[in-house]
C-alpha atoms as a PDB file:
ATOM      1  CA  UNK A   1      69.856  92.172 115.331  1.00  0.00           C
ATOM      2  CA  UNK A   2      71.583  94.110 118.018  1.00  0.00           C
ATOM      3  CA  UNK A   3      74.482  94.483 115.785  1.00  0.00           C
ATOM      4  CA  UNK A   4      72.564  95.887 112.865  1.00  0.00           C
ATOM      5  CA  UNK A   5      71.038  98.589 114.711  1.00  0.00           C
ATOM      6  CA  UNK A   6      67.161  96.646 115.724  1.00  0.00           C
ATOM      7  CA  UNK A   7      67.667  97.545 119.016  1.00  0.00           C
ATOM      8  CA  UNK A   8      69.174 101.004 118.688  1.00  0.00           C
ATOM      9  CA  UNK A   9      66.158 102.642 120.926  1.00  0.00           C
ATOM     10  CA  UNK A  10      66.392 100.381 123.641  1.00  0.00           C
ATOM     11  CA  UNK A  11      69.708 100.962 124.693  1.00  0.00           C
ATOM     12  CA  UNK A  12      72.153 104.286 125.167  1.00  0.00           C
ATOM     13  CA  UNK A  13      74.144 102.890 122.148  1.00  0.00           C
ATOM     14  CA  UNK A  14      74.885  99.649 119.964  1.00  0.00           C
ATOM     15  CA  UNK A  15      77.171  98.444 121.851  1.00  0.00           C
ATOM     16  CA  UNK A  16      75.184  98.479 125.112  1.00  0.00           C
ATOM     17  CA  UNK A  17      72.313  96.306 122.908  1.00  0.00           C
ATOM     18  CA  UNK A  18      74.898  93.717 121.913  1.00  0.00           C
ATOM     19  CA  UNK A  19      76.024  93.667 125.610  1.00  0.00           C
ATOM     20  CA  UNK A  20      72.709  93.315 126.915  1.00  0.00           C
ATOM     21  CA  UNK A  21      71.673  90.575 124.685  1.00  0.00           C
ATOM     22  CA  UNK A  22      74.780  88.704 124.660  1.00  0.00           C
ATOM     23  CA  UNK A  23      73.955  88.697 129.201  1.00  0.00           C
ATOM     24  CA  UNK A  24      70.759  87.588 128.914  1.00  0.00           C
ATOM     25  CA  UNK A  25      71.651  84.945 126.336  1.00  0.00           C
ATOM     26  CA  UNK A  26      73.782  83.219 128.869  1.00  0.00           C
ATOM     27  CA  UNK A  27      72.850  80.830 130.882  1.00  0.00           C
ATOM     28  CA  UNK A  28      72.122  81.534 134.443  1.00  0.00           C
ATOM     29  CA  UNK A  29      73.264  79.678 137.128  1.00  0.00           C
ATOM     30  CA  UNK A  30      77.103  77.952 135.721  1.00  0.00           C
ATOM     31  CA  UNK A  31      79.220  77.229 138.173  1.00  0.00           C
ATOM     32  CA  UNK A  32      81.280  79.804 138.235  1.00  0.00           C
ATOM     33  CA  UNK A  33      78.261  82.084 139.167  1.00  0.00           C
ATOM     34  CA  UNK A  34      78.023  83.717 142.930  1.00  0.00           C
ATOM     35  CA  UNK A  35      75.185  85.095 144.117  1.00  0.00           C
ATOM     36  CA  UNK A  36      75.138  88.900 144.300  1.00  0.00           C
ATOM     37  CA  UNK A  37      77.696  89.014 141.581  1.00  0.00           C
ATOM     38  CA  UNK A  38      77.495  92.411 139.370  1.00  0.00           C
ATOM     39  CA  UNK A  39      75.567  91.629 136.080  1.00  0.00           C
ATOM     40  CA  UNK A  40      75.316  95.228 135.279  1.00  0.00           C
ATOM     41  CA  UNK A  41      76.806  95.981 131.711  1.00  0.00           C
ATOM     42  CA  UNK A  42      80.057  98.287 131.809  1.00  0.00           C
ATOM     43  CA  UNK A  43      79.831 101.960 130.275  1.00  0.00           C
ATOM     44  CA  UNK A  44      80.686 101.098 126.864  1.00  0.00           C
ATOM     45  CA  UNK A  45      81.790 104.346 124.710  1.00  0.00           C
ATOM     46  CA  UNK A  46      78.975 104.467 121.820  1.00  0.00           C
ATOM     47  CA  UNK A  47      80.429 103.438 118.264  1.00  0.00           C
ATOM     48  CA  UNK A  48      81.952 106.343 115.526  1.00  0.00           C
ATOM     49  CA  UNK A  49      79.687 106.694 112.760  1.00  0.00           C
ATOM     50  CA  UNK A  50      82.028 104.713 110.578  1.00  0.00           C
ATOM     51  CA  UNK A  51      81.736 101.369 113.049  1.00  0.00           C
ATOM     52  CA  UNK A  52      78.068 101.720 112.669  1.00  0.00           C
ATOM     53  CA  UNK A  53      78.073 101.804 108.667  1.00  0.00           C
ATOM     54  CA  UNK A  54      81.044  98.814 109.199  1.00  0.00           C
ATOM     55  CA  UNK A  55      78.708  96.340 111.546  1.00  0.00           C
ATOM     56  CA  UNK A  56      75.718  97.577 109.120  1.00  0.00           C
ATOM     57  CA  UNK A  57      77.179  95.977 106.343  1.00  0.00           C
ATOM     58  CA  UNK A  58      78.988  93.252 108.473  1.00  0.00           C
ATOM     59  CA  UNK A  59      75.245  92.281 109.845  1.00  0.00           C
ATOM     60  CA  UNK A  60      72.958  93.381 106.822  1.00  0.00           C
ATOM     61  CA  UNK A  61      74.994  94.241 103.816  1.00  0.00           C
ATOM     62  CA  UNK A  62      73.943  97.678 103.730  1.00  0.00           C
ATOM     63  CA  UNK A  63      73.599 100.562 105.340  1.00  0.00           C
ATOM     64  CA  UNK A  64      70.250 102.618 105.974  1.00  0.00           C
ATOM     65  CA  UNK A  65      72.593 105.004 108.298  1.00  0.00           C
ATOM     66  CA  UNK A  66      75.813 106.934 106.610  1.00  0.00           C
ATOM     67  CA  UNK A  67      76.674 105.491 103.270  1.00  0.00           C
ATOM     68  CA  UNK A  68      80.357 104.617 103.023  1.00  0.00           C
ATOM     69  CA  UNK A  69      81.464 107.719  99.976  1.00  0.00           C
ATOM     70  CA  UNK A  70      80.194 110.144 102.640  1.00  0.00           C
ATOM     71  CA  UNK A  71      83.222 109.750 104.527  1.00  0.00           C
ATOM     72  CA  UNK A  72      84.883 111.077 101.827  1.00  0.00           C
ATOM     73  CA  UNK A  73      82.289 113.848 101.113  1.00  0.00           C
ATOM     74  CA  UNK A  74      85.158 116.353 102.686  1.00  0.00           C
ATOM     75  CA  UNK A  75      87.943 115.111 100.411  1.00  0.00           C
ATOM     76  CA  UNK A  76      85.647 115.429  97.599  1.00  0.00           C
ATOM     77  CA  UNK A  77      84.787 119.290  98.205  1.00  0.00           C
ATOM     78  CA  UNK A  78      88.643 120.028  98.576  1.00  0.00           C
ATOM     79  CA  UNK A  79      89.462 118.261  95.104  1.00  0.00           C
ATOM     80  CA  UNK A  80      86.266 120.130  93.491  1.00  0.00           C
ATOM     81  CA  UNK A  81      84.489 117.181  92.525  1.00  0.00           C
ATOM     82  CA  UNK A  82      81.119 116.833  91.984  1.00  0.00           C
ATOM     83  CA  UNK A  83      78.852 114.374  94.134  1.00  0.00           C
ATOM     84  CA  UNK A  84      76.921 111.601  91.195  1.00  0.00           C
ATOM     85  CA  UNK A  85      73.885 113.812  92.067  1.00  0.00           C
ATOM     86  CA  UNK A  86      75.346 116.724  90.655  1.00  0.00           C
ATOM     87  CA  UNK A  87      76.664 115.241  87.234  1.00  0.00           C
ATOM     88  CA  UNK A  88      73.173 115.939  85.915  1.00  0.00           C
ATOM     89  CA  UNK A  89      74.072 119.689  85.791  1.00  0.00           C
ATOM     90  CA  UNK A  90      78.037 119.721  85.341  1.00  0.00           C
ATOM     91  CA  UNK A  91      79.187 120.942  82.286  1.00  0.00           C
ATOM     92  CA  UNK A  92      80.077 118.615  79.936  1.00  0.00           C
ATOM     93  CA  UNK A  93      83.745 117.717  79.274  1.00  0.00           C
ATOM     94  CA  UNK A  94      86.972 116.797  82.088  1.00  0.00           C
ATOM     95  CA  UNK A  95      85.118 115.376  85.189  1.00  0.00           C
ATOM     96  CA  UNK A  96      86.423 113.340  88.206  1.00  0.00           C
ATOM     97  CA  UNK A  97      84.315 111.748  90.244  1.00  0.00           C
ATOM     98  CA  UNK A  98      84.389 108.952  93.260  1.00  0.00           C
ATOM     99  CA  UNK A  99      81.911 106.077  93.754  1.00  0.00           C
ATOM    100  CA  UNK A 100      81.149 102.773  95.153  1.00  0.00           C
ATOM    101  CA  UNK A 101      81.014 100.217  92.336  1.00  0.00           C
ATOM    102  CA  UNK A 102      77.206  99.028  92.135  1.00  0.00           C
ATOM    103  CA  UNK A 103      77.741  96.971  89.106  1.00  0.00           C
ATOM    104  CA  UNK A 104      79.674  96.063  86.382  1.00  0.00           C
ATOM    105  CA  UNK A 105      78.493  94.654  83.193  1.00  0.00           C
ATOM    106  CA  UNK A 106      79.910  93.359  79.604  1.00  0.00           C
ATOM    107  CA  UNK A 107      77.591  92.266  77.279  1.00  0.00           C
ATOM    108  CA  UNK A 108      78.275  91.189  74.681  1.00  0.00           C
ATOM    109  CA  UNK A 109      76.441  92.771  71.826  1.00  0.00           C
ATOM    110  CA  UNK A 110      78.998  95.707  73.304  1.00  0.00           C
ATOM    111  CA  UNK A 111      82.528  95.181  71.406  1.00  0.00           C
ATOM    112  CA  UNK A 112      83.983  95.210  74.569  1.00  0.00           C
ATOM    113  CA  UNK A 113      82.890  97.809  76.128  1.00  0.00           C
ATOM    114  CA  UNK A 114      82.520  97.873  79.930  1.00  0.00           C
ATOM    115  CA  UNK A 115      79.516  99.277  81.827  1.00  0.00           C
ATOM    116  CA  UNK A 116      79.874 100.657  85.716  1.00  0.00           C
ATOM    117  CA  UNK A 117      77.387 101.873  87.706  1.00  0.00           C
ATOM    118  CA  UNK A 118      78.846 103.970  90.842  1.00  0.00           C
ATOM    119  CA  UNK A 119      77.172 105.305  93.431  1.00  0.00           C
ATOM    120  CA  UNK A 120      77.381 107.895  96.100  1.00  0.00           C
ATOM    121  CA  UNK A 121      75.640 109.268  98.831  1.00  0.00           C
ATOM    122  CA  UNK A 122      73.285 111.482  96.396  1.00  0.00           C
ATOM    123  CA  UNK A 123      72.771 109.139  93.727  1.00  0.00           C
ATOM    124  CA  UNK A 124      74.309 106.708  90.931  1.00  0.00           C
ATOM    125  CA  UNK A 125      75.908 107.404  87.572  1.00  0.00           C
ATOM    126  CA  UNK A 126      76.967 105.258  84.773  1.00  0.00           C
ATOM    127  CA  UNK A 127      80.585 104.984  83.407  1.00  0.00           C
ATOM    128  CA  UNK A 128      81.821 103.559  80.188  1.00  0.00           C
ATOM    129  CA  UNK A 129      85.352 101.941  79.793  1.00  0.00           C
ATOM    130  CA  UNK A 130      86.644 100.798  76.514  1.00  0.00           C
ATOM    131  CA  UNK A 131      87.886  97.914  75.670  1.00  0.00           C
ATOM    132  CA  UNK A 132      91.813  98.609  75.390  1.00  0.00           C
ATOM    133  CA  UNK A 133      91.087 100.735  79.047  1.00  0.00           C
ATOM    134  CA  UNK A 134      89.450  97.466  80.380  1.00  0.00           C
ATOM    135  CA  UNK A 135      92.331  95.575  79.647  1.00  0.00           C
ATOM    136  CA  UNK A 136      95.214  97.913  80.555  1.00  0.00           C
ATOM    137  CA  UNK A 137      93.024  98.227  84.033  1.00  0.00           C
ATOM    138  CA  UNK A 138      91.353  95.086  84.483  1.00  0.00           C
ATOM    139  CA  UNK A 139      92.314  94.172  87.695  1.00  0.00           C
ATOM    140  CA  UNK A 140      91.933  97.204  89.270  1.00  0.00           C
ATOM    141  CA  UNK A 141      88.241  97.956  87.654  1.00  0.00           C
ATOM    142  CA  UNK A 142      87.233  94.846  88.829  1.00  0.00           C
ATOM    143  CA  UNK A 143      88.688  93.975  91.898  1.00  0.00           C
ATOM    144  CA  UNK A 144      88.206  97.569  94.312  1.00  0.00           C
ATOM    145  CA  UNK A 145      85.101  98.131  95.662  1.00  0.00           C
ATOM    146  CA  UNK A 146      85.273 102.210  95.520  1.00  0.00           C
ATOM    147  CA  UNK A 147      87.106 103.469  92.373  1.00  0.00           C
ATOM    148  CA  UNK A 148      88.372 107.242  91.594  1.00  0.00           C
ATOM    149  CA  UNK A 149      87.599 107.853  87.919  1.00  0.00           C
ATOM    150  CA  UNK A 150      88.910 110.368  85.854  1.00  0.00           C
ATOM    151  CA  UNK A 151      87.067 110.960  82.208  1.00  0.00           C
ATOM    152  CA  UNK A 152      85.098 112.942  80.080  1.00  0.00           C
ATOM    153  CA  UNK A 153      81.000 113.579  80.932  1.00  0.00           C
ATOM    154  CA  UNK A 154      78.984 113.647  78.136  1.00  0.00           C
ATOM    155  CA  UNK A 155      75.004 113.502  77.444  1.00  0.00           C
ATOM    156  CA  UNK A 156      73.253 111.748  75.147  1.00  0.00           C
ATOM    157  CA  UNK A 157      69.571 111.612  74.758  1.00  0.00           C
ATOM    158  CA  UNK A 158      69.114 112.848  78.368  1.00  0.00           C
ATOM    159  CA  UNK A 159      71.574 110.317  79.610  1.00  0.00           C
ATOM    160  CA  UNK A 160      74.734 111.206  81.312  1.00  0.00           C
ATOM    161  CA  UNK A 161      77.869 109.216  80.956  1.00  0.00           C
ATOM    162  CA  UNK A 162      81.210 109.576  82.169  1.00  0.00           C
ATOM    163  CA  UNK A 163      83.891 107.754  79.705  1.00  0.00           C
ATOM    164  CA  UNK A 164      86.715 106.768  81.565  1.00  0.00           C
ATOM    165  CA  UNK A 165      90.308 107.729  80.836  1.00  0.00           C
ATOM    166  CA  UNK A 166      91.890 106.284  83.970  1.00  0.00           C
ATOM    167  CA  UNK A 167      90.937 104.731  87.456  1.00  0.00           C
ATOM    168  CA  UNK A 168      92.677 104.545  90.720  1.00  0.00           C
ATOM    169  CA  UNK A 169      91.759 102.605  93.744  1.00  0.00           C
ATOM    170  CA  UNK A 170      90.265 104.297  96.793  1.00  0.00           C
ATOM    171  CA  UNK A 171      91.363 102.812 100.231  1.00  0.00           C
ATOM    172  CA  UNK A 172      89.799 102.498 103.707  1.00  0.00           C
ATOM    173  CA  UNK A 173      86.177 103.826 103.061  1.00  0.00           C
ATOM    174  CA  UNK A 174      84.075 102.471 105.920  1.00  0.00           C
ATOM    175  CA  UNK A 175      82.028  99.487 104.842  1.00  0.00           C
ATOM    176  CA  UNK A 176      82.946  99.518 101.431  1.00  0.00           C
ATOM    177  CA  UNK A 177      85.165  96.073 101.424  1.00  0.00           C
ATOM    178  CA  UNK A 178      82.012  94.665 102.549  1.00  0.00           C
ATOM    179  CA  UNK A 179      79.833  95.160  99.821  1.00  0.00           C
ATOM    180  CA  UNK A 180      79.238  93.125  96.418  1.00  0.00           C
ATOM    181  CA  UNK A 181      78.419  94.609  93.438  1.00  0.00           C
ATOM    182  CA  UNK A 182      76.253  92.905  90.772  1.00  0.00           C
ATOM    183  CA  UNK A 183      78.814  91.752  88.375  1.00  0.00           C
ATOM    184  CA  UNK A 184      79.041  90.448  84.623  1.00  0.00           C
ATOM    185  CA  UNK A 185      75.088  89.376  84.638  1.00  0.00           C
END
């Protein structure tokens, strides 16, 4: 609980709750113990933002703190893409976006189309791969957790899409190797 944040206003910092639980979860008297001795907790510097999302999903599998594609919220504003949140009034055409893979689904009524829902820090959008794009990519769409896509948005009925032309992997995004998307249901 201390790791995921429970005790968060009890303590100066996480770290400082995990200490203090992890003392008084010892047992008292060993043998090693000597009267007097110093059971005051060290100062313990208080955790980056990123270690926080990192033992969030560690401890609970989500975050209710920073989501993980808000660390690259900067990156995204120097490449001029759009948060998901924002697809919904992009012009339609070239679009790249960035996302944490929520789902991915195949069914097969679909010809082989894939479905991907990504999602940000502002909302989720939907992605559709085609089949020959599925299979030239395979491993890549399904095995990274946060994937770069690069496609064309279009809307349909009120529905925005983005169909993929190509993906690339996106690396070391805090908490993001620790999450499981809903796959192939």
């Amino acid at each position: 609980l201390a790791r995921a944040g429970a005790l968060d206003g009890l303590a100066a910092n996480r770290r400082e709750a995990l200490w203090e639980v992890l003392r008084v979860a010892r047992p008292r008297a060993g043998p090693l113990d000597r009267p007097g001795r110093d059971r005051s907790p060290p100062a313990l510097e208080a955790p980056t933002p990123a270690q926080l999302t990192l033992d969030d999903y560690a401890s609970l599998g989500g975050t209710t703190g920073t989501h993980p594609i808000a660390y690259l919220a900067p990156r995204r504003r120097r490449a001029g893409m759009p948060t998901l949140a924002e697809l919904a009034a992009h012009p339609t055409g070239p679009v790249r976006v960035v996302g944490l893979v929520n789902s991915r689904q195949r069914p097969a009524t679909a010809k082989g189309f894939v479905f991907l829902s990504l999602e940000d820090e502002t909302g989720m959008a939907n992605v559709v791969v085609r089949p020959d794009l599925f299979e030239r990519q395979h491993e890549l769409i399904t095995g990274c957790p946060v994937l770069y896509v690069e496609g064309l948005l279009e809307r349909r009925h009120g529905v925005v899409n983005v169909i993929a032309r190509r993906f690339r992997a996106v690396r070391r995004v805090p908490g993001a190797d620790r999450t499981r998307s809903h796959d192939f249901h």
